[in-house]
C-alpha atoms as a PDB file:
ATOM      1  CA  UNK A   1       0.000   0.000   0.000  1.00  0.00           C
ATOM      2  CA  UNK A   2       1.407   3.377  -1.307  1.00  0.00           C
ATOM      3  CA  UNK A   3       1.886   6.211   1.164  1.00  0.00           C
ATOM      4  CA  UNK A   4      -1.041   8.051  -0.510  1.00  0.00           C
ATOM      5  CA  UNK A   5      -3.207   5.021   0.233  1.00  0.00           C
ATOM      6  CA  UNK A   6      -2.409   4.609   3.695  1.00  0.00           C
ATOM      7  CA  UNK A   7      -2.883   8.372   4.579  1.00  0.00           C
ATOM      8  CA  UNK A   8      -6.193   7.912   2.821  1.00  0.00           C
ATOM      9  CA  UNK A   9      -7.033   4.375   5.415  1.00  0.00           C
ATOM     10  CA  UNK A  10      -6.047   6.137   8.452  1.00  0.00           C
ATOM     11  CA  UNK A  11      -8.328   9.113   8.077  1.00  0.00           C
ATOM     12  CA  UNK A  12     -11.248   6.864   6.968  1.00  0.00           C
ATOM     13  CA  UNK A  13     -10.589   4.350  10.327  1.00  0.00           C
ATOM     14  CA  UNK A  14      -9.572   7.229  12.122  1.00  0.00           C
ATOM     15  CA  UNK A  15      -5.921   5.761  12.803  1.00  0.00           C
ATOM     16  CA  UNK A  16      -3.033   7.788  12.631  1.00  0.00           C
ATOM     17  CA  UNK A  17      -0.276   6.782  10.566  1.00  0.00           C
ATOM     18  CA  UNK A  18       3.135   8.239   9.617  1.00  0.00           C
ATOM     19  CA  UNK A  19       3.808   8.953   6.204  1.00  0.00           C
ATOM     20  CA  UNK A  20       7.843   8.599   5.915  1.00  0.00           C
ATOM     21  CA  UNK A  21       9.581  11.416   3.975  1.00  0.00           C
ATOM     22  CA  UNK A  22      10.645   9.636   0.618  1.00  0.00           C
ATOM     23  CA  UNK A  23      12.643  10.560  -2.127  1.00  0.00           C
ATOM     24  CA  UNK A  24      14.433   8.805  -5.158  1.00  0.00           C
ATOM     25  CA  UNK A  25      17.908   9.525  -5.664  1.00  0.00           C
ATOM     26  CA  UNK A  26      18.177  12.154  -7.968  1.00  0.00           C
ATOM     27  CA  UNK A  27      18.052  16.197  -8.662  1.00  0.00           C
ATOM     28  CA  UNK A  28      14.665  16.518  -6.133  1.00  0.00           C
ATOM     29  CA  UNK A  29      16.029  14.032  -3.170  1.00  0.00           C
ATOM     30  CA  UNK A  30      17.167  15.492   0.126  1.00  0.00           C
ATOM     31  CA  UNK A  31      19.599  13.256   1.762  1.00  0.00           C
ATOM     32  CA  UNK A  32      20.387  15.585   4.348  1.00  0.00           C
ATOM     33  CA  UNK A  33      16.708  15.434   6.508  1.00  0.00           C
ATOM     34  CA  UNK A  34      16.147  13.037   8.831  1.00  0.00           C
ATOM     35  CA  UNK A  35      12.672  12.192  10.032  1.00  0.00           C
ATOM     36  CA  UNK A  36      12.852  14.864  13.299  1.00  0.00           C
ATOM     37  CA  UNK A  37      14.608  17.328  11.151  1.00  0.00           C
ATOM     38  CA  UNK A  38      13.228  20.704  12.149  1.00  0.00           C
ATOM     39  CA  UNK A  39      14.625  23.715  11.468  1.00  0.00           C
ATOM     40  CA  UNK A  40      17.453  25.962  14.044  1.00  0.00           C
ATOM     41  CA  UNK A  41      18.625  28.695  14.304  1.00  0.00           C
ATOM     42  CA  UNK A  42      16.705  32.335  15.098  1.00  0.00           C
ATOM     43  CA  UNK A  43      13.183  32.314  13.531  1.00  0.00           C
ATOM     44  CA  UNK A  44      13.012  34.939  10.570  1.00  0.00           C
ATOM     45  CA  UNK A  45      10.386  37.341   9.943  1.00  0.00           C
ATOM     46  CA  UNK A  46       7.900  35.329   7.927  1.00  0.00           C
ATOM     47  CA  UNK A  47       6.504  38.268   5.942  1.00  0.00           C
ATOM     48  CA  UNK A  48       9.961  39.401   5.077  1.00  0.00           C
ATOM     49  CA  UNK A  49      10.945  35.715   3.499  1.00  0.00           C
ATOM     50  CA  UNK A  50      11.654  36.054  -0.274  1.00  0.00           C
ATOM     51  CA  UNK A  51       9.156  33.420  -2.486  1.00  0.00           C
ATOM     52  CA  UNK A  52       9.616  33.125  -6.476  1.00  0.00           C
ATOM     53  CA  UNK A  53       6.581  32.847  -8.535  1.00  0.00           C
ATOM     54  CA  UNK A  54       6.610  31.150 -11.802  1.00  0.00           C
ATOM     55  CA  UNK A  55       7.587  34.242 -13.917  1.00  0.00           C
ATOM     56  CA  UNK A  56      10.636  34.904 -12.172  1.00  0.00           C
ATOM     57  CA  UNK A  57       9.577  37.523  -9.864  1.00  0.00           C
ATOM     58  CA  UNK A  58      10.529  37.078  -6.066  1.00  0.00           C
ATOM     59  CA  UNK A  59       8.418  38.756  -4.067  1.00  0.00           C
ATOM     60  CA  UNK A  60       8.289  38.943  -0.026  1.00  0.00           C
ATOM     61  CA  UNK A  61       5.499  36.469   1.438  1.00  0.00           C
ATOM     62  CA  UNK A  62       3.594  39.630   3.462  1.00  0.00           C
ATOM     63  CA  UNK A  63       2.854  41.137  -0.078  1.00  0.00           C
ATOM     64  CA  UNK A  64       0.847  37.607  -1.171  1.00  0.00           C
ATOM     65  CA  UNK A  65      -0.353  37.450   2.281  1.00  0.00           C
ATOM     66  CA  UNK A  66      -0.596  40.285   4.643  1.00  0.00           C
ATOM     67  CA  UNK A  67      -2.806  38.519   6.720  1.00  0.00           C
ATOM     68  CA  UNK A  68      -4.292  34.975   7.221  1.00  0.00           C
ATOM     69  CA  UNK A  69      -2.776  32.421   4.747  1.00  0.00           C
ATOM     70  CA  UNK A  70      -3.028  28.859   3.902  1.00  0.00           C
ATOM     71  CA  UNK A  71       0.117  27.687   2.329  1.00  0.00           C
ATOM     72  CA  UNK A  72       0.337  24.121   0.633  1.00  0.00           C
ATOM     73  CA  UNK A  73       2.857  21.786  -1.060  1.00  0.00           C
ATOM     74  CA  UNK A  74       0.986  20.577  -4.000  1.00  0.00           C
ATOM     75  CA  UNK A  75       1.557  18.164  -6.552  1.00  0.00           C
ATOM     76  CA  UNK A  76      -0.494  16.862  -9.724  1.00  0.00           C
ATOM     77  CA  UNK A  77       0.498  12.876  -9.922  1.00  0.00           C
ATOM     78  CA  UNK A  78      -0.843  12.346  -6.018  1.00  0.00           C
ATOM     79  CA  UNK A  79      -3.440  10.624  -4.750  1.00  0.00           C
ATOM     80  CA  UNK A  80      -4.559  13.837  -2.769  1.00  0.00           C
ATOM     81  CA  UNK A  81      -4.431  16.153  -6.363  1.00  0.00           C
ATOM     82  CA  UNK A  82      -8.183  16.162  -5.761  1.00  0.00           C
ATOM     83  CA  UNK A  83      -7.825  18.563  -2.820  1.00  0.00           C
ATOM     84  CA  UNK A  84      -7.434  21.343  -5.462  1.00  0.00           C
ATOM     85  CA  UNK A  85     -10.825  21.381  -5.431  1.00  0.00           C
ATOM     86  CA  UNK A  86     -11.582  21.957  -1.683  1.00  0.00           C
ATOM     87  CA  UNK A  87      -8.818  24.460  -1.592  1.00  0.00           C
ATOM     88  CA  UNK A  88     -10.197  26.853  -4.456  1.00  0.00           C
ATOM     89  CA  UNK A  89     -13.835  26.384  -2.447  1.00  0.00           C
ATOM     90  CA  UNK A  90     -11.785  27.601   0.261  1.00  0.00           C
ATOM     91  CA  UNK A  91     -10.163  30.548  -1.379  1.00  0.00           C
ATOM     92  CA  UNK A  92     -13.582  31.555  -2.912  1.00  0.00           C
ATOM     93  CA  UNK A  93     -15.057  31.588   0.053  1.00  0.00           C
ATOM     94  CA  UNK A  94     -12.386  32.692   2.806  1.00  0.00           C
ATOM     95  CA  UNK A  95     -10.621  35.023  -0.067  1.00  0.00           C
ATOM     96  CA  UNK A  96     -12.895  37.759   0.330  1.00  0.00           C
ATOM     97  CA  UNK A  97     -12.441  37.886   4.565  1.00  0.00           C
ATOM     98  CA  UNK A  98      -8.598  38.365   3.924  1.00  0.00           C
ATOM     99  CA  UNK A  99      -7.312  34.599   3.669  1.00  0.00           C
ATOM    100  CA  UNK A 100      -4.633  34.308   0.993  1.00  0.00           C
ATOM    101  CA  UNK A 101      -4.625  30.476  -0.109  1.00  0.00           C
ATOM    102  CA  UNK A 102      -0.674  29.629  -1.600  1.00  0.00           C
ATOM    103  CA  UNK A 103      -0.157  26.491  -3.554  1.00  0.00           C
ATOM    104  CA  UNK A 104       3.802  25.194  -4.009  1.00  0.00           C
ATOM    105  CA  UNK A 105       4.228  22.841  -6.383  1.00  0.00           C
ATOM    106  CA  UNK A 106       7.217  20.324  -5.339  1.00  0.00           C
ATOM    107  CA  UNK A 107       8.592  17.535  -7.027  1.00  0.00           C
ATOM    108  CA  UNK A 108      10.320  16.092  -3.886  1.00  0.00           C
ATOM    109  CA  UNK A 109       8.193  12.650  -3.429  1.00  0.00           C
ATOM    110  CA  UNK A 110       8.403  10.496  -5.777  1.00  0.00           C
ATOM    111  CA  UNK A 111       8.627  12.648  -8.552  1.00  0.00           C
ATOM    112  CA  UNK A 112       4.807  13.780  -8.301  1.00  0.00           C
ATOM    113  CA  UNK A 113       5.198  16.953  -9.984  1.00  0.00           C
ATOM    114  CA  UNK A 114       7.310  16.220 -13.002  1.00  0.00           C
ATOM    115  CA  UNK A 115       5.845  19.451 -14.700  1.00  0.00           C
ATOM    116  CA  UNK A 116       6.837  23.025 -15.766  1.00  0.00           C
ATOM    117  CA  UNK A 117       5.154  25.742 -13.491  1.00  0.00           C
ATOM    118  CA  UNK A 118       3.415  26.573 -16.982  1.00  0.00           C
ATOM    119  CA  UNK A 119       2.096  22.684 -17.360  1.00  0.00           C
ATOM    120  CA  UNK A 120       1.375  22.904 -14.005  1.00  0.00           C
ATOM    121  CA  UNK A 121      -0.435  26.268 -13.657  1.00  0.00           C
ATOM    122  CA  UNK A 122      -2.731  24.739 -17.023  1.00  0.00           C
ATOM    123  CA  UNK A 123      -2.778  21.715 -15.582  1.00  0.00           C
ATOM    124  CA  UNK A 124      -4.736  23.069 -12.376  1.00  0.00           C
ATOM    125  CA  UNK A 125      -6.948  25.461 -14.090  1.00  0.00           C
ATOM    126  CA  UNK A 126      -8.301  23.097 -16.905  1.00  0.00           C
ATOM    127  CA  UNK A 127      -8.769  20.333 -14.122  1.00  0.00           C
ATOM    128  CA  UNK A 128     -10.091  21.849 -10.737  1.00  0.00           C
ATOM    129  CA  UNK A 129     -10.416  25.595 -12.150  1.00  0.00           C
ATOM    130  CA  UNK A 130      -8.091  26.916  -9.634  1.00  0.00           C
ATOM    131  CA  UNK A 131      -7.305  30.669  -9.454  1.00  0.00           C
ATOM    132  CA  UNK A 132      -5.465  30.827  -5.967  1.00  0.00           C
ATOM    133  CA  UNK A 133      -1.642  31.710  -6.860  1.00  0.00           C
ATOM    134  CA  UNK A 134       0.764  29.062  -7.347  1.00  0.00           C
ATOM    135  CA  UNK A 135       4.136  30.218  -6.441  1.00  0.00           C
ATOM    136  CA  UNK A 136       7.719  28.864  -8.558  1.00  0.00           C
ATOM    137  CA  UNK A 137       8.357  24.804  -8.280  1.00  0.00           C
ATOM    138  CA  UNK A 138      10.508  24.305  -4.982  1.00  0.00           C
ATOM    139  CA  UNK A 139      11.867  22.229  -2.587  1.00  0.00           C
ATOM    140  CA  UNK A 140      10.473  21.410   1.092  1.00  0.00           C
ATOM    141  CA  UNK A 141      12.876  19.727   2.445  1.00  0.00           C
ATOM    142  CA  UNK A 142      16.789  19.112   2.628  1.00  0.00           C
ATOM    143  CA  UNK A 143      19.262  21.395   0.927  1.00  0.00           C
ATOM    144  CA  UNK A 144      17.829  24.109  -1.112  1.00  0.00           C
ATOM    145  CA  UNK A 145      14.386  24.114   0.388  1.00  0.00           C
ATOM    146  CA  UNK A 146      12.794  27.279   0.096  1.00  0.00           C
ATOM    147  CA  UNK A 147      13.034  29.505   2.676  1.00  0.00           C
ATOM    148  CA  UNK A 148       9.057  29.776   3.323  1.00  0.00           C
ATOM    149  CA  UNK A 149       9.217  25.995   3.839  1.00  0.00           C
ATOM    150  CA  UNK A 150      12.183  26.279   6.178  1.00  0.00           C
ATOM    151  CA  UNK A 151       9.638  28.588   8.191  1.00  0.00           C
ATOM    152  CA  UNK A 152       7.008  26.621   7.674  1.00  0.00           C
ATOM    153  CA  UNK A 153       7.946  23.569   9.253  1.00  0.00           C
ATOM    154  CA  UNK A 154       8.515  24.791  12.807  1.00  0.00           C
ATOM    155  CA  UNK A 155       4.750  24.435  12.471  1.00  0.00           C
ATOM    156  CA  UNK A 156       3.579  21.312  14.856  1.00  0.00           C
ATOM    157  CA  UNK A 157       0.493  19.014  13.821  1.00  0.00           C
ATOM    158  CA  UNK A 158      -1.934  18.189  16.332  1.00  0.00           C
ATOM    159  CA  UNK A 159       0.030  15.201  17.251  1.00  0.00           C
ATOM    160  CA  UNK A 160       2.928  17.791  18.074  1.00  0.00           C
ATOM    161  CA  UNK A 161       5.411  16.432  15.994  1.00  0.00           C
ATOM    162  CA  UNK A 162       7.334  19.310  13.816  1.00  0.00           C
ATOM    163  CA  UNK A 163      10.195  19.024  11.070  1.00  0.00           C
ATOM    164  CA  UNK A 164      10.461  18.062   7.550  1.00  0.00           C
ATOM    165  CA  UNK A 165       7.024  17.907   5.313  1.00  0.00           C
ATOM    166  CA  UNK A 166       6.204  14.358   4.790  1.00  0.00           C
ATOM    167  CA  UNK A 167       4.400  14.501   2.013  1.00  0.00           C
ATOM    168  CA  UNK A 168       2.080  16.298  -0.590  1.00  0.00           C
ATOM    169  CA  UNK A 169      -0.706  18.364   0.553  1.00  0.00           C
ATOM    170  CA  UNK A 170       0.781  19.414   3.897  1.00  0.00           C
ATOM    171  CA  UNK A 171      -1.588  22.565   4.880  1.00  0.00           C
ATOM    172  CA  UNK A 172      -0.073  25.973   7.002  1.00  0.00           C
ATOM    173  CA  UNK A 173      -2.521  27.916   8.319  1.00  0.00           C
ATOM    174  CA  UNK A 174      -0.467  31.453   9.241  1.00  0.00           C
ATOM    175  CA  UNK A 175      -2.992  33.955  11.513  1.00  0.00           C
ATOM    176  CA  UNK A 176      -2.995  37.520  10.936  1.00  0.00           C
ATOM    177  CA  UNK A 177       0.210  39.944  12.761  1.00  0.00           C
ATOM    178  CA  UNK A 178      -0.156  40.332  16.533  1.00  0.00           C
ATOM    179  CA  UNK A 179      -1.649  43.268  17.170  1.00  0.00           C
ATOM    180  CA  UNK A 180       0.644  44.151  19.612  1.00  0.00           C
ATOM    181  CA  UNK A 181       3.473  43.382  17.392  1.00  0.00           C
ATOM    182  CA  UNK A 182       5.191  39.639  17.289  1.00  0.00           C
ATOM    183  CA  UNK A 183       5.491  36.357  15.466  1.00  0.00           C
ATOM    184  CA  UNK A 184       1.828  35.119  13.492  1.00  0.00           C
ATOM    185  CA  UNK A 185       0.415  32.193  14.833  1.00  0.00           C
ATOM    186  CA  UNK A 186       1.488  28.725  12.911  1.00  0.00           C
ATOM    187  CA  UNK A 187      -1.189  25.886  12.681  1.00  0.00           C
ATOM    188  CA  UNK A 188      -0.596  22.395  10.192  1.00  0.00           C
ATOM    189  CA  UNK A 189      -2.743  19.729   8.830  1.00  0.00           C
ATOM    190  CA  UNK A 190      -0.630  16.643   7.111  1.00  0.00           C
ATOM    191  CA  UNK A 191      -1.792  15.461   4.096  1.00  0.00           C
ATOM    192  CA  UNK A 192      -4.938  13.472   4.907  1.00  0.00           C
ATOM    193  CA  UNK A 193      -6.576  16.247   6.353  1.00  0.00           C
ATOM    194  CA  UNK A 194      -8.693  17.263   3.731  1.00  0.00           C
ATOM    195  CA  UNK A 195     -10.154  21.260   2.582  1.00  0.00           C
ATOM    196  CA  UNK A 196     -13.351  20.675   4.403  1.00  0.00           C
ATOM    197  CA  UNK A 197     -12.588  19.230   7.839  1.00  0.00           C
ATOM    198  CA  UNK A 198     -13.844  21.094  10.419  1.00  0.00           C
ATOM    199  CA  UNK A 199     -10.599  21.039  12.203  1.00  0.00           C
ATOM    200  CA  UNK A 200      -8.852  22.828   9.619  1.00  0.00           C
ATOM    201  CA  UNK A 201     -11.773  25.500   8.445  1.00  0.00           C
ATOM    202  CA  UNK A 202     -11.858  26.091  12.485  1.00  0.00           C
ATOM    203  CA  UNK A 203      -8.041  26.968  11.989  1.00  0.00           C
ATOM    204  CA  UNK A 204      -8.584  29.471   9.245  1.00  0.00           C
ATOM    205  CA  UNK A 205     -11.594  31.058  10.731  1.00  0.00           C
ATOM    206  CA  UNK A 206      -9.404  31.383  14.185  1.00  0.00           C
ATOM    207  CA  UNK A 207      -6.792  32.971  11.868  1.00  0.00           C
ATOM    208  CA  UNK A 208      -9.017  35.652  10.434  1.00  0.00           C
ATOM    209  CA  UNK A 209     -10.325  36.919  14.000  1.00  0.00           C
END
């Protein structure tokens, strides 16, 4: 049974299971992460952290999302590639309170997303008529992971385990800036947890207050 499958099991029996980090040898694999990999050294201001986008541009995260965010490593060749759907619903309907819903297209598990951030962007419109940005192809995990990611996965599940992504569809829910000044709150979902549980939609809403 495939990783995809298994994530798929557990949140139908309600069992938790792992997904392992995976990754042929090869240009996308990142040797260097081990399974309680997270992230050291002094936490960087998350609206300040450079992204590319598929034109080229880089652009700082706070001007995609000044406030509430959900931020997601997608993929097309998964067995989760569905949950484009759910995430445009939530971007249509969360978009217009002030949530900015980030796709990241990553190639890092089994070679998923073997596309051009052109094929990719056409691929997602033509099949689950997404219009949420899609930032540049990265990595998650190991050398040369994007910054954003590097942020990102100080995040803790529920189960409170941090570190490296383990697989496709891992979901970030970033709150809006402190009021009194500060670090935005961090909330993740692994990959089973689909666009409509209520555990996740409670996360965004909590992020928009």
């Amino acid at each position: 049974m495939g990783e995809d499958a298994a994530a798929e099991g557990g949140a139908r029996t309600g069992i938790r299971r792992r997904l392992p980090f995976r990754s042929d040898s090869g240009p996308d694999s990142a040797p260097n992460d081990a399974p309680n990999d997270a992230p050291k050294g002094t936490t960087m201001d998350l609206r300040e952290i450079e992204v590319r986008l598929p034109d080229g541009a880089v652009r700082r995260f706070g001007e995609l999302a000044p406030g509430a965010a959900l931020v997601v490593n997608v993929a097309s060749k998964c067995g989760f590639t569905p949950q484009y759907e759910g995430l445009e619903a939530l971007h249509r309907e969360f978009g217009p309170s002030g949530l900015a819903v980030i796709g990241m297209p990553c190639n890092q598990f089994l070679f998923q997303e073997p596309g051009s951030d052109g094929e990719i962007a056409e691929f997602c419109s033509v099949n689950y008529g997404v219009t949420f940005p899609l930032l540049a192809k990265g990595r998650v995990n190991g050398r040369g992971a994007e910054p954003l990611f590097r942020e990102m996965r100080r995040a803790k599940d529920p189960s409170g385990a941090a570190g490296i992504v383990r697989w496709n569809f891992e979901k970030f829910v970033v709150g809006r800036d402190p009021a009194g000044g500060g670090t935005p709150s961090l909330a993740r979902f692994r990959s089973a947890t689909t666009p409509e549980d209520p555990a996740l939609r409670a996360a965004i809403e909590a992020a928009l207050a």
